[in-house]
N, C-alpha and C. Protein backbone atom coordinates (compact mmCIF):
# COMPACT_ATOMS: atom_id res chain seq x y z
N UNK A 1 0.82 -1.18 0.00
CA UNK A 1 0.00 0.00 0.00
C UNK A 1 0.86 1.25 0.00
N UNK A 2 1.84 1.25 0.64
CA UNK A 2 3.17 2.69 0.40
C UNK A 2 3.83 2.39 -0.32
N UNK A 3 3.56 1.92 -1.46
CA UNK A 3 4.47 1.95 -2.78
C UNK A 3 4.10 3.39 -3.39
N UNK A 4 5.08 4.29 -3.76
CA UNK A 4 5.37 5.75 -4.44
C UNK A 4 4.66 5.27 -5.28
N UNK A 5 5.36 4.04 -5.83
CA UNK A 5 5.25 3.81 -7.15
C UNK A 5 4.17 3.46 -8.01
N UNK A 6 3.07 2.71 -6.78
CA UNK A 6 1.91 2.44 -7.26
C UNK A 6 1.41 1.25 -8.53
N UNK A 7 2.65 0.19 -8.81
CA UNK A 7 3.01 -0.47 -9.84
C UNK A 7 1.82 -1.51 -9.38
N UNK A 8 0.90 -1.77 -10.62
CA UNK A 8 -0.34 -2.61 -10.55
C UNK A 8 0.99 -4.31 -10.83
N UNK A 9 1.87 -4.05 -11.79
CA UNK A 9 2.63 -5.18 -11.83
C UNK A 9 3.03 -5.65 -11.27
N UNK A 10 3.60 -5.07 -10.13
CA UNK A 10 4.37 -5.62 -8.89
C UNK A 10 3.47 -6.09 -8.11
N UNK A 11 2.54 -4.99 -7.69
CA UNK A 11 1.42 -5.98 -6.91
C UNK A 11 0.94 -7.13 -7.38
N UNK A 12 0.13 -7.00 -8.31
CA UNK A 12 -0.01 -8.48 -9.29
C UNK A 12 1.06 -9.52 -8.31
N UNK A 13 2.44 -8.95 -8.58
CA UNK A 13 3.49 -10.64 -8.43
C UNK A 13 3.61 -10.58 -6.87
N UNK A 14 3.38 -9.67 -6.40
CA UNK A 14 3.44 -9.60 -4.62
C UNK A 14 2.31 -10.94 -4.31
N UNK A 15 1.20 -10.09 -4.55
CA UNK A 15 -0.04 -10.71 -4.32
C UNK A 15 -0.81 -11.50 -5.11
N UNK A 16 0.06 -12.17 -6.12
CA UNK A 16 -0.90 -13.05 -7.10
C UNK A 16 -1.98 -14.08 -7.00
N UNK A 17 -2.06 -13.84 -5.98
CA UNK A 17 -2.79 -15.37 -5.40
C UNK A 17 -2.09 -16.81 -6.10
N UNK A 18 -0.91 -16.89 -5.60
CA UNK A 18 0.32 -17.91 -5.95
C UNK A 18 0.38 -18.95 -4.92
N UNK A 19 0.10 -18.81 -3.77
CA UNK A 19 -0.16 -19.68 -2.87
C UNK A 19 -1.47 -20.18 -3.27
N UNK A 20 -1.32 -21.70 -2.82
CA UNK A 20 -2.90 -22.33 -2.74
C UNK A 20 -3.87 -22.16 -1.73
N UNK A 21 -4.92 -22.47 -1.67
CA UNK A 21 -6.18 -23.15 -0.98
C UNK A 21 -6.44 -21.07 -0.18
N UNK A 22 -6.46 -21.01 0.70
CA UNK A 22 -7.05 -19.99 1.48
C UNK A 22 -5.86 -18.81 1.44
N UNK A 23 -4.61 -19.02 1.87
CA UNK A 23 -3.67 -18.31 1.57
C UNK A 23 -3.69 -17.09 0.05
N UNK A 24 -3.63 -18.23 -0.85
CA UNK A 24 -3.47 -17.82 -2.08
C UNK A 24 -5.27 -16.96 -2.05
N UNK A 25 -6.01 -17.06 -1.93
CA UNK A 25 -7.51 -16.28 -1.79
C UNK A 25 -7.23 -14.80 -1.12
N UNK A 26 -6.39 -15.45 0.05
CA UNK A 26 -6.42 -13.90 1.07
C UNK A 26 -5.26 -13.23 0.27
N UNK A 27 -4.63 -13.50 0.01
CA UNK A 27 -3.45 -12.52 -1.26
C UNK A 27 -4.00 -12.14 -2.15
N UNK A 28 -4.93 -12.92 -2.86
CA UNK A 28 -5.70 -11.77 -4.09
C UNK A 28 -6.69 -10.71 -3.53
N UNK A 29 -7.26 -10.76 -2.12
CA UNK A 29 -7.76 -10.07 -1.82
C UNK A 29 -6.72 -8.93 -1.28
N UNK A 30 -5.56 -8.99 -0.82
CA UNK A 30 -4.94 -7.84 -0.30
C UNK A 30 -4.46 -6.92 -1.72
N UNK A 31 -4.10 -7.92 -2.67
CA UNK A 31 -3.99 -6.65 -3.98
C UNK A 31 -5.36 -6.34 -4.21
N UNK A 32 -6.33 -6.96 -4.12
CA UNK A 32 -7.13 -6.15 -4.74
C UNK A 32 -7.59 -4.78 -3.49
N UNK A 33 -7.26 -5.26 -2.36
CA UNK A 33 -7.28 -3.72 -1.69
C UNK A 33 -6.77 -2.73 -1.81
N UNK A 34 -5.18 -3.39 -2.07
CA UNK A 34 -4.29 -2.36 -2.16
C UNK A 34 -4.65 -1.60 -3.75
N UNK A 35 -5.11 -1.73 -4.65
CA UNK A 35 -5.84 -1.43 -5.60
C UNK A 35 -6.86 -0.28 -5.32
N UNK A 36 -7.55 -0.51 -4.85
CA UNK A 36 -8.50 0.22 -4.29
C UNK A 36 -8.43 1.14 -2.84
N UNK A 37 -7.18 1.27 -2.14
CA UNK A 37 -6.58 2.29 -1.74
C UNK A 37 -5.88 2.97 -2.81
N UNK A 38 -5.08 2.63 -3.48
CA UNK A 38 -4.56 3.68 -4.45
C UNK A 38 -5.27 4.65 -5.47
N UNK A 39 -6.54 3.81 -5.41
CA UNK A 39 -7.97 4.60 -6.05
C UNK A 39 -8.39 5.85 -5.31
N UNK A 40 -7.86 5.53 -3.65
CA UNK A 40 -8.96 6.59 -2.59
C UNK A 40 -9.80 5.80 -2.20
N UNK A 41 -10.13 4.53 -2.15
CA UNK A 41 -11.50 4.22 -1.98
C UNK A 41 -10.92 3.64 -0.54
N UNK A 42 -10.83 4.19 0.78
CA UNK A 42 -9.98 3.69 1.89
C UNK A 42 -10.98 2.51 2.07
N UNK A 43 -12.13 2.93 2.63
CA UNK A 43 -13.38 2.58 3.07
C UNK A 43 -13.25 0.99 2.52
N UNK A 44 -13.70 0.90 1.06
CA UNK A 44 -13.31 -0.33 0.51
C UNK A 44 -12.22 -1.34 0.71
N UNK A 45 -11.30 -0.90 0.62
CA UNK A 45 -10.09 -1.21 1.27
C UNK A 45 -9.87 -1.93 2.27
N UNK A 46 -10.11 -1.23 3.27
CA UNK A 46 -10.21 -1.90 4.67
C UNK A 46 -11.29 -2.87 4.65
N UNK A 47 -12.35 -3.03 4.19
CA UNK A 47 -13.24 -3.96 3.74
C UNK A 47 -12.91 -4.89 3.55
N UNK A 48 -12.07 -5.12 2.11
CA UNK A 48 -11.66 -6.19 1.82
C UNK A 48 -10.18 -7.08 2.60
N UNK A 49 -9.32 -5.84 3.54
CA UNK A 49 -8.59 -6.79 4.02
C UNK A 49 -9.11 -6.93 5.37
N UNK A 50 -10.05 -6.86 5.66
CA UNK A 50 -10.67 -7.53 6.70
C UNK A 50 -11.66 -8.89 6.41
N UNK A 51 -11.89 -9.05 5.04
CA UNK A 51 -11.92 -10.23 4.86
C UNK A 51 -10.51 -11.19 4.71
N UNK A 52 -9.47 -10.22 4.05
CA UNK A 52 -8.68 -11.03 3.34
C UNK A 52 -8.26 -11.87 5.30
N UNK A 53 -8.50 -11.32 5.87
CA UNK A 53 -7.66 -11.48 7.17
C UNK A 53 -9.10 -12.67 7.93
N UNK A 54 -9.63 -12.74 7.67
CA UNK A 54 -10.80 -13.82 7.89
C UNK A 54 -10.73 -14.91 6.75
N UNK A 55 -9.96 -14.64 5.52
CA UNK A 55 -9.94 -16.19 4.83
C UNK A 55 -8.52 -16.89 5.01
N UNK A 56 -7.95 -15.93 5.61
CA UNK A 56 -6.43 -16.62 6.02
C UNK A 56 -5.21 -15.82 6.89
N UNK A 57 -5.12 -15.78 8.22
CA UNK A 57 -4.26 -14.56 8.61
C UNK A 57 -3.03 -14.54 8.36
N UNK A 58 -2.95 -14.03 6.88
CA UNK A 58 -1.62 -13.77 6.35
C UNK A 58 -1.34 -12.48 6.79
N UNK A 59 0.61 -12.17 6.88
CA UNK A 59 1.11 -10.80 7.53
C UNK A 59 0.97 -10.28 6.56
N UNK A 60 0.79 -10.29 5.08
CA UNK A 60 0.82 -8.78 4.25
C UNK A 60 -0.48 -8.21 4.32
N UNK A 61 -2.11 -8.93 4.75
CA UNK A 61 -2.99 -8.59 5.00
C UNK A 61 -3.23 -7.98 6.70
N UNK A 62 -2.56 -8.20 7.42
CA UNK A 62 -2.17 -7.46 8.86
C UNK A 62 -1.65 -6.10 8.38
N UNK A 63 -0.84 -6.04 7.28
CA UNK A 63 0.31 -5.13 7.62
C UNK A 63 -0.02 -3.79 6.69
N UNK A 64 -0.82 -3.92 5.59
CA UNK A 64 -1.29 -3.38 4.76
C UNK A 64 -2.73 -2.73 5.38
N UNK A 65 -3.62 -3.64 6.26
CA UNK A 65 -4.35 -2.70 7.03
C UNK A 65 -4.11 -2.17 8.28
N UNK A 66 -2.59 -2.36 8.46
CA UNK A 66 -1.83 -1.64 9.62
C UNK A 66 -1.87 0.16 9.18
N UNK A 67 -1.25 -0.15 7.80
CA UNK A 67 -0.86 1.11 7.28
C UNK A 67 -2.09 2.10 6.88
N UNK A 68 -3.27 1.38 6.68
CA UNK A 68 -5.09 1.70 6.32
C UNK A 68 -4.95 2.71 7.70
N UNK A 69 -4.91 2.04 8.54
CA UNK A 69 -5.04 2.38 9.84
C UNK A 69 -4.35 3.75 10.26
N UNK A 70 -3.14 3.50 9.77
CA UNK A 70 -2.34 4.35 10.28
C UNK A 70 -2.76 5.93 9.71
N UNK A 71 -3.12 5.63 8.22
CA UNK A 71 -3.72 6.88 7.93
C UNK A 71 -5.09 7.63 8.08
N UNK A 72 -5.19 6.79 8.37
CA UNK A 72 -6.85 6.83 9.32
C UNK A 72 -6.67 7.50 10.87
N UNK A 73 -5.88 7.22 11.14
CA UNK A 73 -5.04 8.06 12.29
C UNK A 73 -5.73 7.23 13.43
N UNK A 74 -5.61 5.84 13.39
CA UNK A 74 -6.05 4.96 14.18
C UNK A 74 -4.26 3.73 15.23
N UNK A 75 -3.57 4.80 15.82
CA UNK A 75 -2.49 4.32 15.86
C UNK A 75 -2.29 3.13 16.95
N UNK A 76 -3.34 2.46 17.92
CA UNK A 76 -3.57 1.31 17.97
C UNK A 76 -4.16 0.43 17.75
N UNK A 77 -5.21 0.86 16.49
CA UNK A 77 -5.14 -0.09 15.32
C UNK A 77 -4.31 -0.90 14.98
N UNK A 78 -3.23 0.21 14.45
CA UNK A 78 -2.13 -0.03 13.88
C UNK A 78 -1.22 -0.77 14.76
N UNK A 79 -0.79 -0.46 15.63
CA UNK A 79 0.02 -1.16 16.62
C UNK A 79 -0.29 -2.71 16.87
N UNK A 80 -1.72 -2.84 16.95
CA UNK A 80 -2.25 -4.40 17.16
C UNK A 80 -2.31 -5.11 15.54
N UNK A 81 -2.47 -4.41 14.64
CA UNK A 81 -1.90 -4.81 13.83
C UNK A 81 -0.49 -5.29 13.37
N UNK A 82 -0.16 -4.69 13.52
CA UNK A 82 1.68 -4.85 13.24
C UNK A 82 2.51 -6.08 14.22
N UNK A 83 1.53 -5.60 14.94
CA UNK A 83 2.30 -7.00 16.36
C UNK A 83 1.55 -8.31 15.50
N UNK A 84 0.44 -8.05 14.61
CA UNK A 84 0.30 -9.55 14.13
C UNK A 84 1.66 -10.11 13.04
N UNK A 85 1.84 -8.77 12.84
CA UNK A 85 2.23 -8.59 10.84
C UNK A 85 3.80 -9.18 11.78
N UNK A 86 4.41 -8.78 12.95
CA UNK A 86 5.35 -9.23 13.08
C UNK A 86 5.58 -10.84 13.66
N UNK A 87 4.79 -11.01 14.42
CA UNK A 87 4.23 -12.84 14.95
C UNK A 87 4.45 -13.61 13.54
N UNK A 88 3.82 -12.96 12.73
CA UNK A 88 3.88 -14.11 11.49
C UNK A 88 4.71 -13.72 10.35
N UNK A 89 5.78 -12.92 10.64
CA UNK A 89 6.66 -12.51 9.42
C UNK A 89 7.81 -12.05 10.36
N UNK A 90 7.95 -12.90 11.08
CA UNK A 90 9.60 -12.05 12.07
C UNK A 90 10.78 -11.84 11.44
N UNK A 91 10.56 -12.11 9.96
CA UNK A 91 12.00 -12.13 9.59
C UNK A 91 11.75 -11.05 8.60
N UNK A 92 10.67 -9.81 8.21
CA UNK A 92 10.16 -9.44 7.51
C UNK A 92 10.55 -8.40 8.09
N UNK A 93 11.21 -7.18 7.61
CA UNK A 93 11.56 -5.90 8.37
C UNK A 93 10.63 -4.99 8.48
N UNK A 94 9.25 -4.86 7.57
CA UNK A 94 9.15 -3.90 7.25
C UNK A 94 7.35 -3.77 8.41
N UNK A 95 7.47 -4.76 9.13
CA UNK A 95 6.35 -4.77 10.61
C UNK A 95 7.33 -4.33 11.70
N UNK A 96 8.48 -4.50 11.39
CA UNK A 96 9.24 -3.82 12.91
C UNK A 96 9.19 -2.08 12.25
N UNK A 97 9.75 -1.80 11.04
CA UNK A 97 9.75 -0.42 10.99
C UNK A 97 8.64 0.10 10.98
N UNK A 98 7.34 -0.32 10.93
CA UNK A 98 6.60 0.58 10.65
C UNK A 98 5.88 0.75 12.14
N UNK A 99 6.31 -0.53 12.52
CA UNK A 99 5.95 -0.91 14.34
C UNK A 99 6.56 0.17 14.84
N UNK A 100 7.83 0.54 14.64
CA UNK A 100 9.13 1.64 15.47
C UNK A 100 8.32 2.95 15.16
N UNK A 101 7.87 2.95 14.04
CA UNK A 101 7.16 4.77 13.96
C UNK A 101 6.49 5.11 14.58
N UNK A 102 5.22 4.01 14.55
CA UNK A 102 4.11 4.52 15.74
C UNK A 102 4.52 3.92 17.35
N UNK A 103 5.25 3.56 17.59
CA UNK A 103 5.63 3.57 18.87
C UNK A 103 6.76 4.59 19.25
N UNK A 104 6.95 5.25 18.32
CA UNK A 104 7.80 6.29 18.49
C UNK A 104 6.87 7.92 19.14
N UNK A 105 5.81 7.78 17.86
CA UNK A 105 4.69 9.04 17.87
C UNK A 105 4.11 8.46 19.13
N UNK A 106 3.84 7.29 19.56
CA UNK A 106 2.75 6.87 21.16
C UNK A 106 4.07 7.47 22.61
N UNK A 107 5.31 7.91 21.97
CA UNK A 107 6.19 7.98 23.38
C UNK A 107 6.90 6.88 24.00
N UNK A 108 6.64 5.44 22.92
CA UNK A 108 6.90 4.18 23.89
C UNK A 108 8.65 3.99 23.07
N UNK A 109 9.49 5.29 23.13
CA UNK A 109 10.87 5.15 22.62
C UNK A 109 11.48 3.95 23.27
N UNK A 110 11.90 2.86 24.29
CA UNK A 110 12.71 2.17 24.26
C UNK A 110 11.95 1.19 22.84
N UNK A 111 10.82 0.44 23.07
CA UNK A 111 10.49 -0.33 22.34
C UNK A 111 10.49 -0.14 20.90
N UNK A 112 10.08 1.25 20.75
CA UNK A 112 10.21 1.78 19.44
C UNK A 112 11.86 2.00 18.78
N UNK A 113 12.74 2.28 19.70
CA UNK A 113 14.02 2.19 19.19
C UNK A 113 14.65 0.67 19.01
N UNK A 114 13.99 -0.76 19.66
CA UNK A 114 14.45 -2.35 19.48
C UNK A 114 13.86 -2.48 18.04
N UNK A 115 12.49 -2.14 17.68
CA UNK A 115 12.12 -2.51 16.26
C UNK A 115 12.58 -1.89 15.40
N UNK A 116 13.28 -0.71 15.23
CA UNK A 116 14.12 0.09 14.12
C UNK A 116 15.30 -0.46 14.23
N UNK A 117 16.27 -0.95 15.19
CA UNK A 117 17.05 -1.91 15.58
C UNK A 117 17.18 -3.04 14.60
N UNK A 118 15.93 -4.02 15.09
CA UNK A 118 15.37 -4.94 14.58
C UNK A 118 15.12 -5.19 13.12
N UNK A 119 14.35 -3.79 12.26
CA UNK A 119 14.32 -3.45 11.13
C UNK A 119 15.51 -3.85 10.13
N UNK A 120 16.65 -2.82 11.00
CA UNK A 120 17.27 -2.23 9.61
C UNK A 120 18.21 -3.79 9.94
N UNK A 121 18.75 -4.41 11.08
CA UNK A 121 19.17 -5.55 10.87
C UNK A 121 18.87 -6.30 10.39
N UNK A 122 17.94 -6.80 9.83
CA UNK A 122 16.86 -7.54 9.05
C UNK A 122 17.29 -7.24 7.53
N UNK A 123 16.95 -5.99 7.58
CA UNK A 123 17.19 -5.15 5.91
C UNK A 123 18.16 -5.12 5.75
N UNK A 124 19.05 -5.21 6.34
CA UNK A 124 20.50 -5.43 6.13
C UNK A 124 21.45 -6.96 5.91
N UNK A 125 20.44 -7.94 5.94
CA UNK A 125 20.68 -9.44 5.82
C UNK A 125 19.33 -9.52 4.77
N UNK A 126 18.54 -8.69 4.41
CA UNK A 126 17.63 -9.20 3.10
C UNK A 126 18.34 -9.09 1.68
N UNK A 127 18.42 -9.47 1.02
CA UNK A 127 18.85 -9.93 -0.75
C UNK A 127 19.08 -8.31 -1.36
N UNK A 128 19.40 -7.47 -2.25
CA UNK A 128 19.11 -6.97 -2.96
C UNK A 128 19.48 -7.05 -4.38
């Protein structure tokens, strides 16, 4: 959903619904949210990854309506979100950084400074 870039292609291969059975269901539903946030249509959006998150609790459907949230200015939303997006993607940097922001803006700086920690060590052992 914070892609600048807004690439329908990339999403496509993010979220192709490439996994099977329920997985692969709740991934076509998070592109097609993330689709329809980039439209404006928040409302919708959050709609659908609140299903996508009832046909399978995958972290890009946590983490994507973490960020719904966040602009919604719902920041423990977001927070209980992200603590999912990180439970099921610990090796995934980008639920600790976005975890570190809003625990930064809530005042909760030690914790918020372990997941930026956490982050960029992560991002710093991911592929490029």
């Amino acid at each position: 959903m914070d892609d600048p870039r807004r690439s329908l292609a990339a999403c496509s291969a993010a979220f192709g619904g490439s996994a099977p059975g329920a997985a692969g269901r709740a991934q076509a539903l998070v592109a097609d949210a993330v689709t329809q946030a980039w439209q404006g249509n928040d409302d919708a959006a959050l709609a659908t990854l609140d299903r996508a998150v009832d046909v399978a609790p995958i972290s890009d459907a946590f983490l994507n309506r973490a960020l719904l949230k966040l602009r919604r200015g719902d920041d423990a939303g977001a927070v209980a979100d992200l603590d999912r997006t990180v439970r099921r993607a610990p090796k995934d940097a980008r639920g600790y950084y976005y975890r570190s922001e809003v625990l930064s803006r809530l005042g909760k700086t030690a914790r918020a400074k372990a997941d930026a920690a956490r982050a960029a060590a992560l991002d710093a052992d991911s592929p490029r």
